[in-house]
N, C-alpha and C. Protein backbone atom coordinates (compact mmCIF):
# COMPACT_ATOMS: atom_id res chain seq x y z
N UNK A 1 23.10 2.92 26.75
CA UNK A 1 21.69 2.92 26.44
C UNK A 1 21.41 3.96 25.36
N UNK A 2 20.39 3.79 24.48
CA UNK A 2 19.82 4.31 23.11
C UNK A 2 19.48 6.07 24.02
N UNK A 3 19.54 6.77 23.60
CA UNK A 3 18.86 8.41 23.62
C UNK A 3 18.53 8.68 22.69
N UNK A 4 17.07 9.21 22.68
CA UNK A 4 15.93 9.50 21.33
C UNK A 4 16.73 10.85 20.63
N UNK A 5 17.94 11.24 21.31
CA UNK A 5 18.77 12.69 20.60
C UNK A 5 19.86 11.99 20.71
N UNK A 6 20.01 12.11 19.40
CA UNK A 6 21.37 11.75 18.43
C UNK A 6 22.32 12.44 17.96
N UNK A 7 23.32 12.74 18.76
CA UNK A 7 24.38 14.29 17.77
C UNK A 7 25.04 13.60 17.45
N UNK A 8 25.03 12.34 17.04
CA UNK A 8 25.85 11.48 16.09
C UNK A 8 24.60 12.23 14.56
N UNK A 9 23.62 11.99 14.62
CA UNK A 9 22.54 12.38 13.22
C UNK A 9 23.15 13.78 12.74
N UNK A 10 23.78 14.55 13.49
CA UNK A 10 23.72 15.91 12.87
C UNK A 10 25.07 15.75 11.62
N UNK A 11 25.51 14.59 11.82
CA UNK A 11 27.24 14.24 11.47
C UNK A 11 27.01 14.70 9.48
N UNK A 12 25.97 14.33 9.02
CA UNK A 12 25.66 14.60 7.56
C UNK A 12 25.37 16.16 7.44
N UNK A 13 24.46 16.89 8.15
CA UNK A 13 24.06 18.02 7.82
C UNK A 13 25.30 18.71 8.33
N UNK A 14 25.64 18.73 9.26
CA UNK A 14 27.24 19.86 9.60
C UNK A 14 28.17 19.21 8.40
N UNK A 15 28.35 18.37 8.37
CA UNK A 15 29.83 18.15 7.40
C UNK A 15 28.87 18.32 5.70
N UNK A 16 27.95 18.04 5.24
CA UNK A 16 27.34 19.19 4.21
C UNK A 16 27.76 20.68 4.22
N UNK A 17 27.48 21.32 5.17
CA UNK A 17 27.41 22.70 5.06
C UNK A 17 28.86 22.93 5.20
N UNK A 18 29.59 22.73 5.61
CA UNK A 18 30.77 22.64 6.08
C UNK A 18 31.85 22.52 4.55
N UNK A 19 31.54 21.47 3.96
CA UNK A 19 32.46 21.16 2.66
C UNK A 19 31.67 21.77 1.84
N UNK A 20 30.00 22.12 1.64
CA UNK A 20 29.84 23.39 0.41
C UNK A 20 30.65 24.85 0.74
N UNK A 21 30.64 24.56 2.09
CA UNK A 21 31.20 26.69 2.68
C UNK A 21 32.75 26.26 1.97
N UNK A 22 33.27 25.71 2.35
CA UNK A 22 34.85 24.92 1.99
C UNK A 22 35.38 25.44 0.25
N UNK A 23 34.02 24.29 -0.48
CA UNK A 23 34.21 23.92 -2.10
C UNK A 23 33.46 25.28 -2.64
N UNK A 24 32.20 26.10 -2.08
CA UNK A 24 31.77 26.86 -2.76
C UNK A 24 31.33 28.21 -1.91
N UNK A 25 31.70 28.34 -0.94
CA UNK A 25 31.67 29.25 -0.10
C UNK A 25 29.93 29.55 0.09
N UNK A 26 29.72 31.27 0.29
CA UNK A 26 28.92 31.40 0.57
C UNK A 26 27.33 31.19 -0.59
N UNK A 27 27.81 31.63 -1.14
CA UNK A 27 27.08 30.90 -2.88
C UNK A 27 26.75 30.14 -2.81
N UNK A 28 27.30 29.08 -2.52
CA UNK A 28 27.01 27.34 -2.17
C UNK A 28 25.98 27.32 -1.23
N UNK A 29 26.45 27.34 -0.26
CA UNK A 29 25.40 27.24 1.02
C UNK A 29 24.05 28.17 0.91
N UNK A 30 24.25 28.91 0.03
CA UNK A 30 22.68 29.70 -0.51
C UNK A 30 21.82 28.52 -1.25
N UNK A 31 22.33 28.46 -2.30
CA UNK A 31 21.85 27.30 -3.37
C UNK A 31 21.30 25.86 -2.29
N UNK A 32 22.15 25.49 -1.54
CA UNK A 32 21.88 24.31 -0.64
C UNK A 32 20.81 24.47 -0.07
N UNK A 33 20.62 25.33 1.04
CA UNK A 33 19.61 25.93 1.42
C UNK A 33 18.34 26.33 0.51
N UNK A 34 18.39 26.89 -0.58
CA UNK A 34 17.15 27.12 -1.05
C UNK A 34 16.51 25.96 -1.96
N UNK A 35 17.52 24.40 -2.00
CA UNK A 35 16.99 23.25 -2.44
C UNK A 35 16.81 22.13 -1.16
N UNK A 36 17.29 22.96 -0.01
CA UNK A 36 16.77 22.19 0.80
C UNK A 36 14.92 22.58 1.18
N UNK A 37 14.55 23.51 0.68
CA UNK A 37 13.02 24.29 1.19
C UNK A 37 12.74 24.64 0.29
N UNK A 38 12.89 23.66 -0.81
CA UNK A 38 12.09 24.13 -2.39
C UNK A 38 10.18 23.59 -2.35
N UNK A 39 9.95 24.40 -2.27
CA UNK A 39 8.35 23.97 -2.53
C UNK A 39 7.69 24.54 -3.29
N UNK A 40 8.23 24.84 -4.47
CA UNK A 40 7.60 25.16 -5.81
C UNK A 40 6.95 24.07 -6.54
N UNK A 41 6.59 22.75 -6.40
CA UNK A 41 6.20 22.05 -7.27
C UNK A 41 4.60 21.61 -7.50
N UNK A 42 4.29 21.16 -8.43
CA UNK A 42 3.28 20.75 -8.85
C UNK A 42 2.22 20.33 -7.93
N UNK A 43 0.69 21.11 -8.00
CA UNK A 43 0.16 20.33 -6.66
C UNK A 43 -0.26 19.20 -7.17
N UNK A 44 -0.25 18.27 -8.24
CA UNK A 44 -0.46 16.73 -8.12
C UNK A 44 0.37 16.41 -7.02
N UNK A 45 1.62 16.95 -6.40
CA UNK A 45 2.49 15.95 -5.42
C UNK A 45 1.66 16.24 -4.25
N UNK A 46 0.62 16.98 -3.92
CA UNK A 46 0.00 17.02 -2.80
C UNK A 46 -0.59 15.65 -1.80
N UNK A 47 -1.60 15.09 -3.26
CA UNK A 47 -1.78 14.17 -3.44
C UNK A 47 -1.26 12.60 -2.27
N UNK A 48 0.35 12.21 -3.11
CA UNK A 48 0.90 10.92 -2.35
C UNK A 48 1.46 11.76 -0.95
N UNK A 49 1.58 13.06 -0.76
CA UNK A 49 2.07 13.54 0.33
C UNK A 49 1.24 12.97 1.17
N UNK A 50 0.24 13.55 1.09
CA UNK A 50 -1.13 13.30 2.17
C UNK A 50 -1.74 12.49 2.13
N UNK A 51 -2.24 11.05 1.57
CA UNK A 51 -2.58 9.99 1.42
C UNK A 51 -2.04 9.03 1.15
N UNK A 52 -0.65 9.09 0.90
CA UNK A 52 -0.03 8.03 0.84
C UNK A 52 0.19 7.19 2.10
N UNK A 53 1.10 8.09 3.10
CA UNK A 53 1.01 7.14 4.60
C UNK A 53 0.08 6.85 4.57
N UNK A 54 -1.14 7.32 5.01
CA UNK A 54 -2.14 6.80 5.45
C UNK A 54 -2.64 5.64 5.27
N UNK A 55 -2.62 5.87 3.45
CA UNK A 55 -2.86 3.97 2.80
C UNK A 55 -2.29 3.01 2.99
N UNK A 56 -1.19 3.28 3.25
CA UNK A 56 -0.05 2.02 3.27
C UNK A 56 0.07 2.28 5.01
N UNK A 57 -0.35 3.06 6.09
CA UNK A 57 -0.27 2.40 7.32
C UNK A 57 -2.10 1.89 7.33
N UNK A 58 -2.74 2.57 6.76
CA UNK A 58 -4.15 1.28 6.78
C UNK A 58 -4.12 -0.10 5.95
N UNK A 59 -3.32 -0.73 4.53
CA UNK A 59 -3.17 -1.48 4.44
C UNK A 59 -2.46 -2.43 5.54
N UNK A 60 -1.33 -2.02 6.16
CA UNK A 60 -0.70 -2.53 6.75
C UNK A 60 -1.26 -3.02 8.03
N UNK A 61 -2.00 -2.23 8.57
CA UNK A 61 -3.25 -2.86 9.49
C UNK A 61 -4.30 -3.47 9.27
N UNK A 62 -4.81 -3.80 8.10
CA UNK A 62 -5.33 -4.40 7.64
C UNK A 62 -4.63 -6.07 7.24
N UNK A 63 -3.37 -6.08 6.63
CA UNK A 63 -2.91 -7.04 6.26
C UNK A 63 -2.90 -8.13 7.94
N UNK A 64 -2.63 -6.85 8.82
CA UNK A 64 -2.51 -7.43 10.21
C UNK A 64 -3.52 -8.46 10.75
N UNK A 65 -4.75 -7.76 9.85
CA UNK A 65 -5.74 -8.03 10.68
C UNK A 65 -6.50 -9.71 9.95
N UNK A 66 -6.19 -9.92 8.45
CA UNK A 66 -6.20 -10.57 7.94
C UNK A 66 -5.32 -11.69 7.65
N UNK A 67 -4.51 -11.28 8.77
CA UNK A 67 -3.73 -12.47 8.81
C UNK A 67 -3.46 -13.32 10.04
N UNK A 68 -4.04 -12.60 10.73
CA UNK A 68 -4.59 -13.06 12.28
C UNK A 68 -3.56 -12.67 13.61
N UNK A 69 -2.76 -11.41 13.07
CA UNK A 69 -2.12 -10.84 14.33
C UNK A 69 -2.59 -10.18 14.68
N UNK A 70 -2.21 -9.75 15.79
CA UNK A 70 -2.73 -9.14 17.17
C UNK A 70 -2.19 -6.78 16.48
N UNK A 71 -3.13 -6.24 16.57
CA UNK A 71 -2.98 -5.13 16.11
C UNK A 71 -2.02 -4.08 17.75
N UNK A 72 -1.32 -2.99 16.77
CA UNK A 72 -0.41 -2.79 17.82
C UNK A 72 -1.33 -1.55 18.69
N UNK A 73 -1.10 -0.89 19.68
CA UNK A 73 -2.26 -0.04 20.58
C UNK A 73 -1.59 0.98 19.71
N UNK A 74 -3.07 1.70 19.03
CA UNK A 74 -3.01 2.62 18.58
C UNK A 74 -3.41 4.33 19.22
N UNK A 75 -3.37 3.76 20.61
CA UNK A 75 -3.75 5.23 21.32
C UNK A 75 -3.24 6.60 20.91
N UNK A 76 -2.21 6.59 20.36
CA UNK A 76 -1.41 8.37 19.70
C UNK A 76 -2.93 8.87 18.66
N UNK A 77 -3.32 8.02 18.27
CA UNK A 77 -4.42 8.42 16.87
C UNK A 77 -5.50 9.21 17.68
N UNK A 78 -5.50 9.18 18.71
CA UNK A 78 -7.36 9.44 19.53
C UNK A 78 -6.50 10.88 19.89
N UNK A 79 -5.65 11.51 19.79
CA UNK A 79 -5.33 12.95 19.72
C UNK A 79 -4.26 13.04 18.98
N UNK A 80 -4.91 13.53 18.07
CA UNK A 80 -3.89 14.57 16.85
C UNK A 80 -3.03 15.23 16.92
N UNK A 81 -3.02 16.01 18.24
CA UNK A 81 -2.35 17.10 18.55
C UNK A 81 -1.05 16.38 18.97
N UNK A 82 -0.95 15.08 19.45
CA UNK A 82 0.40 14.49 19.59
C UNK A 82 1.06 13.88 17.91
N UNK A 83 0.61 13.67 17.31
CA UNK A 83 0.79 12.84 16.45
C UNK A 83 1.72 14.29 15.73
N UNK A 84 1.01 15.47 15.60
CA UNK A 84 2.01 16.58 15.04
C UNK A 84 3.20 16.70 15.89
N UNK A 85 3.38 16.77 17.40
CA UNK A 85 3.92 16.84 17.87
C UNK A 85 5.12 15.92 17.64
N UNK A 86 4.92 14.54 17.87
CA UNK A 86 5.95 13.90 17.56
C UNK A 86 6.66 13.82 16.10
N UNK A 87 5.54 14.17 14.75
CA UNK A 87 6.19 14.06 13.83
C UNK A 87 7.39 15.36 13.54
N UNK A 88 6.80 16.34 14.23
CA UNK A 88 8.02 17.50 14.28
C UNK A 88 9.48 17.20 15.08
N UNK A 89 9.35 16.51 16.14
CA UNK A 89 10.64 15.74 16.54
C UNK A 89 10.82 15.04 16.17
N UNK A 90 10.68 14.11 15.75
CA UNK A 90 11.28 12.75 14.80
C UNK A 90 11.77 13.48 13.49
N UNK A 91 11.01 14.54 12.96
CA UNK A 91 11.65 15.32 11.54
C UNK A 91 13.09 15.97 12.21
N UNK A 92 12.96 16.58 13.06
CA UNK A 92 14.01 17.46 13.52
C UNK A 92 15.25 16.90 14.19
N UNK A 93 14.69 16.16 14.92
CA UNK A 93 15.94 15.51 16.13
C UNK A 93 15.90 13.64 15.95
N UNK A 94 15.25 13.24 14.74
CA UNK A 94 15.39 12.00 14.88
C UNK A 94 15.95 11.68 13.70
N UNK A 95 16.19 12.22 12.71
CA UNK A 95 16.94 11.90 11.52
C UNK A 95 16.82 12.58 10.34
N UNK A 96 15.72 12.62 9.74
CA UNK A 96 15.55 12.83 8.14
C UNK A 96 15.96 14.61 8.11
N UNK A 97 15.85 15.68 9.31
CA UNK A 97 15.87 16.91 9.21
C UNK A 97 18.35 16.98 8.64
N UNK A 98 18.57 16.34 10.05
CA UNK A 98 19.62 16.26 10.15
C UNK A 98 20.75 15.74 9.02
N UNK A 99 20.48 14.40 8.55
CA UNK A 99 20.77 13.51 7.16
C UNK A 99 20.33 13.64 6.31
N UNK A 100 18.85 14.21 5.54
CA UNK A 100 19.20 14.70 4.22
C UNK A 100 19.73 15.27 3.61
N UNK A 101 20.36 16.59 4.05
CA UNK A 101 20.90 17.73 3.76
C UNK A 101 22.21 17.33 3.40
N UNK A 102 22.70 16.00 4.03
CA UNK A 102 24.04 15.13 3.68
C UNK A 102 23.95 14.29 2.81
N UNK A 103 23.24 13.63 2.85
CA UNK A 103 22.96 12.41 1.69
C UNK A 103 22.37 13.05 0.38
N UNK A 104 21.27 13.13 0.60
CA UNK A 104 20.69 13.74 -0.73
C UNK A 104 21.07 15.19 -1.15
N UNK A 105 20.87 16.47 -0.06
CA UNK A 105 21.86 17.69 -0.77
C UNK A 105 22.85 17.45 -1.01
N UNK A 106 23.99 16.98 -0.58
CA UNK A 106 25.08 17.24 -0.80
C UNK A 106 25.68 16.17 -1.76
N UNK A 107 25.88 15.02 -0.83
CA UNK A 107 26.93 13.32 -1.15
C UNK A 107 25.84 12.90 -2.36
N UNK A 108 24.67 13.19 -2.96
CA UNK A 108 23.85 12.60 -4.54
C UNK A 108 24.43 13.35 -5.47
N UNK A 109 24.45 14.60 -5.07
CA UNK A 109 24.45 15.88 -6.18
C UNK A 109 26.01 15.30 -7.03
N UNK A 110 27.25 15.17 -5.75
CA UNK A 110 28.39 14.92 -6.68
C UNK A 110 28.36 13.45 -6.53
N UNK A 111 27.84 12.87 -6.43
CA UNK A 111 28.02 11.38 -6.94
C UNK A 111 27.19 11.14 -8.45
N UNK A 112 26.50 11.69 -8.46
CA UNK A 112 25.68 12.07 -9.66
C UNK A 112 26.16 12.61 -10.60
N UNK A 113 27.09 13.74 -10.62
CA UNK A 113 28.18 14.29 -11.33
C UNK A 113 29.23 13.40 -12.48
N UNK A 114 29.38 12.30 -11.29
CA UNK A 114 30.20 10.99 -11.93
C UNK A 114 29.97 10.37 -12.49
N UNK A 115 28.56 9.46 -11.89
CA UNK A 115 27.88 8.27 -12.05
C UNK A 115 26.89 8.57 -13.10
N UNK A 116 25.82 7.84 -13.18
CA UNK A 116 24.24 7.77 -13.38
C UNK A 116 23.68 7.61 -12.03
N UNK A 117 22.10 7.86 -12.16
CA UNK A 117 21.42 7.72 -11.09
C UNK A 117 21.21 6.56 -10.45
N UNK A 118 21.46 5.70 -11.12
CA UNK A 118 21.08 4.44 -10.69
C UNK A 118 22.45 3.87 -9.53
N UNK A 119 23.50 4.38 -10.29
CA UNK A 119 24.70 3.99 -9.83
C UNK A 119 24.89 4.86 -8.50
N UNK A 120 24.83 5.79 -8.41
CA UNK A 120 24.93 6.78 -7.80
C UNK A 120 23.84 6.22 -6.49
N UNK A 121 22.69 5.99 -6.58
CA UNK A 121 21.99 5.66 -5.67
C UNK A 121 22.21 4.61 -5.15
N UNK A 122 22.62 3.65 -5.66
CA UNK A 122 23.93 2.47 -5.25
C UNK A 122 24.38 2.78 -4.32
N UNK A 123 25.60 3.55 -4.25
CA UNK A 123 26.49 4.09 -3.69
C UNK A 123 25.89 4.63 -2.72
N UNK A 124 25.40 5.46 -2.51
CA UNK A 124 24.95 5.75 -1.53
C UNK A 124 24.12 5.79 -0.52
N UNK A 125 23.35 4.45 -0.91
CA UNK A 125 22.73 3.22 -0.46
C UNK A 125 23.64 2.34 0.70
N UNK A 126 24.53 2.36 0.19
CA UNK A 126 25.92 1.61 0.61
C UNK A 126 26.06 2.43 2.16
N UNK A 127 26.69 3.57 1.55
CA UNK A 127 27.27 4.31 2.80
C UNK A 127 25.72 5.02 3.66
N UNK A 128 25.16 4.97 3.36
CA UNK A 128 23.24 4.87 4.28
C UNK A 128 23.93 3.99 5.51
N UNK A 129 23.91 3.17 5.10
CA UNK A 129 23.96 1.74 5.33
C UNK A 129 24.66 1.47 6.65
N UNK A 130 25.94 1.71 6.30
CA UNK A 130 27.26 1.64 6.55
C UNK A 130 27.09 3.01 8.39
N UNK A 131 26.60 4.01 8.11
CA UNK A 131 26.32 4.91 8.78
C UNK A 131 25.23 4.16 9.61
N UNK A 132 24.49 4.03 9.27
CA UNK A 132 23.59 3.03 10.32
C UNK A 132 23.82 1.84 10.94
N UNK A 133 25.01 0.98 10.55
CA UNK A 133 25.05 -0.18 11.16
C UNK A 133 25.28 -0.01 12.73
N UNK A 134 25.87 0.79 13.32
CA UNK A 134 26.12 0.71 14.47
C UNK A 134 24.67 0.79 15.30
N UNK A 135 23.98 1.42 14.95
CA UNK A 135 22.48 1.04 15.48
C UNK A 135 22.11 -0.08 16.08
N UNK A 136 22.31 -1.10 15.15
CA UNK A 136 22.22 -2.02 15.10
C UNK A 136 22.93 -2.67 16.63
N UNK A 137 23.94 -2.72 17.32
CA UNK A 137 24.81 -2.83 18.05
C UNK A 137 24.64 -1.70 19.48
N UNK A 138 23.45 -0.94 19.80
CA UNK A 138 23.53 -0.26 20.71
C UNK A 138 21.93 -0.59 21.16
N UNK A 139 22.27 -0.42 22.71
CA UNK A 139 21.06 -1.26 23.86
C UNK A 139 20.00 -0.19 23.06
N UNK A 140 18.65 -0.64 22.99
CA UNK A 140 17.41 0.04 22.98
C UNK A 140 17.04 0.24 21.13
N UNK A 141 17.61 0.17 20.65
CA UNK A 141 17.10 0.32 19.10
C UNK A 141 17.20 -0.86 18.73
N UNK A 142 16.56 -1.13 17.40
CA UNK A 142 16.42 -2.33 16.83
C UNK A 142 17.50 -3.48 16.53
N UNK A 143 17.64 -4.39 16.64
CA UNK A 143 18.95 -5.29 16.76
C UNK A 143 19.21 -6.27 15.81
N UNK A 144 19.56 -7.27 15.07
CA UNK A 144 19.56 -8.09 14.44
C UNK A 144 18.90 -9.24 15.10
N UNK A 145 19.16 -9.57 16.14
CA UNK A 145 17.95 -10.53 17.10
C UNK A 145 16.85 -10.18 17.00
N UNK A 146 16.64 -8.83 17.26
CA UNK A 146 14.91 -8.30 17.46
C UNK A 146 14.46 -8.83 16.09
N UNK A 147 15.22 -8.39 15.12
CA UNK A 147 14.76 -8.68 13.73
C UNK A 147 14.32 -9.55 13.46
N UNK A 148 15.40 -10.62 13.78
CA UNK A 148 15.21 -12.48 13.08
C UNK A 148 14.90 -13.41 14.23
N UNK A 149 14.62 -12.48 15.82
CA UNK A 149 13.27 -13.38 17.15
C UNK A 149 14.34 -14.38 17.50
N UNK A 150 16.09 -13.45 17.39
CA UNK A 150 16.72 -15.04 18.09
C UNK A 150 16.54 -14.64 19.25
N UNK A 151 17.05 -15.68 20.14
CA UNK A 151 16.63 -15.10 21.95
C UNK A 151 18.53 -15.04 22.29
C-alpha cells in the first residue's frame, strides 16, 4: 500500500549532495545550497507566483462547471490554515523539496554542460519519467486504469 512518506523521494536530493561533496567537495555543496534558496529576483516574478495557481485552479473549475461535471468538495478552502499546512508537507515530504535539488540542481546543470537546453530538458524529462513509473504500479496512487477508466 501507497504511504504519503516516500524515502524512495529523498533518492535525488541525497545522491545530489553526495556526488557535488564527491566532484566538488565542500565548495560545491555551498554553491548548491545557495542556488537552491536564491531569492534575489525580480519582483515582477511575484506576480505568476501568487496568481497564477489560482487562475488556472479557477479556470479549471470553471471549465468543470461549463461543461457539466460534477465539481470536486472543496472543503480544505473554508480554512486556510490547512491549506498552508498541507502545502508545507507536500513541499517537504511529498516531492518537489526532496527531487529538485536532483533534477534541476544537480542532473540540468551537467547535462546542460553538454547539451543545449532544449536537449538537455529532453533528457531529463526522460529519466523524470523513468523515476516515476513505478508509481504507476503501486496500490493507492494513480494507475494507468485510473487514468484511461479501464475497470
Amino acid at each position: 500500500m501507497f504511504s504519503p512518506f516516500n524515502p524512495a523521494a529523498f533518492g535525488p536530493l541525497v545522491t545530489a549532495f553526495l556526488l557535488t561533496y564527491l566532484d566538488e567537495g565542500v565548495r560545491g555543496l555551498k554553491i548548491l545550497l545557495k542556488r537552491g534558496v536564491y531569492y534575489r529576483f525580480r519582483k515582477i516574478w511575484y506576480i505568476p507566483i501568487f496568481f497564477l495557481f489560482p487562475a488556472m485552479t479557477g479556470g479549471a473549475l470553471l471549465l468543470a462547471v461549463l461543461s457539466g461535471e460534477t465539481l470536486p468538495e472543496l472543503s480544505a478552502l473554508s480554512n486556510p490554515f490547512i491549506i498552508a499546512v498541507i502545502f508545507v508537507y507536500i513541499f517537504f515530504l511529498g516531492g518537489p523539496f526532496q527531487e529538485e535539488w536532483g533534477w534541476r540542481g544537480y542532473a540540468l546543470n551537467r547535462l546542460q554542460a553538454r547539451w543545449n537546453t532544449l536537449v538537455s530538458s529532453l533528457i531529463l524529462g526522460v529519466l523524470w519519467g523513468a523515476w516515476h513509473l513505478p508509481l504507476f504500479f503501486i496500490e493507492g496512487t494513480y494507475s494507468l486504469k485510473h487514468l484511461y477508466g479501464a475497470s
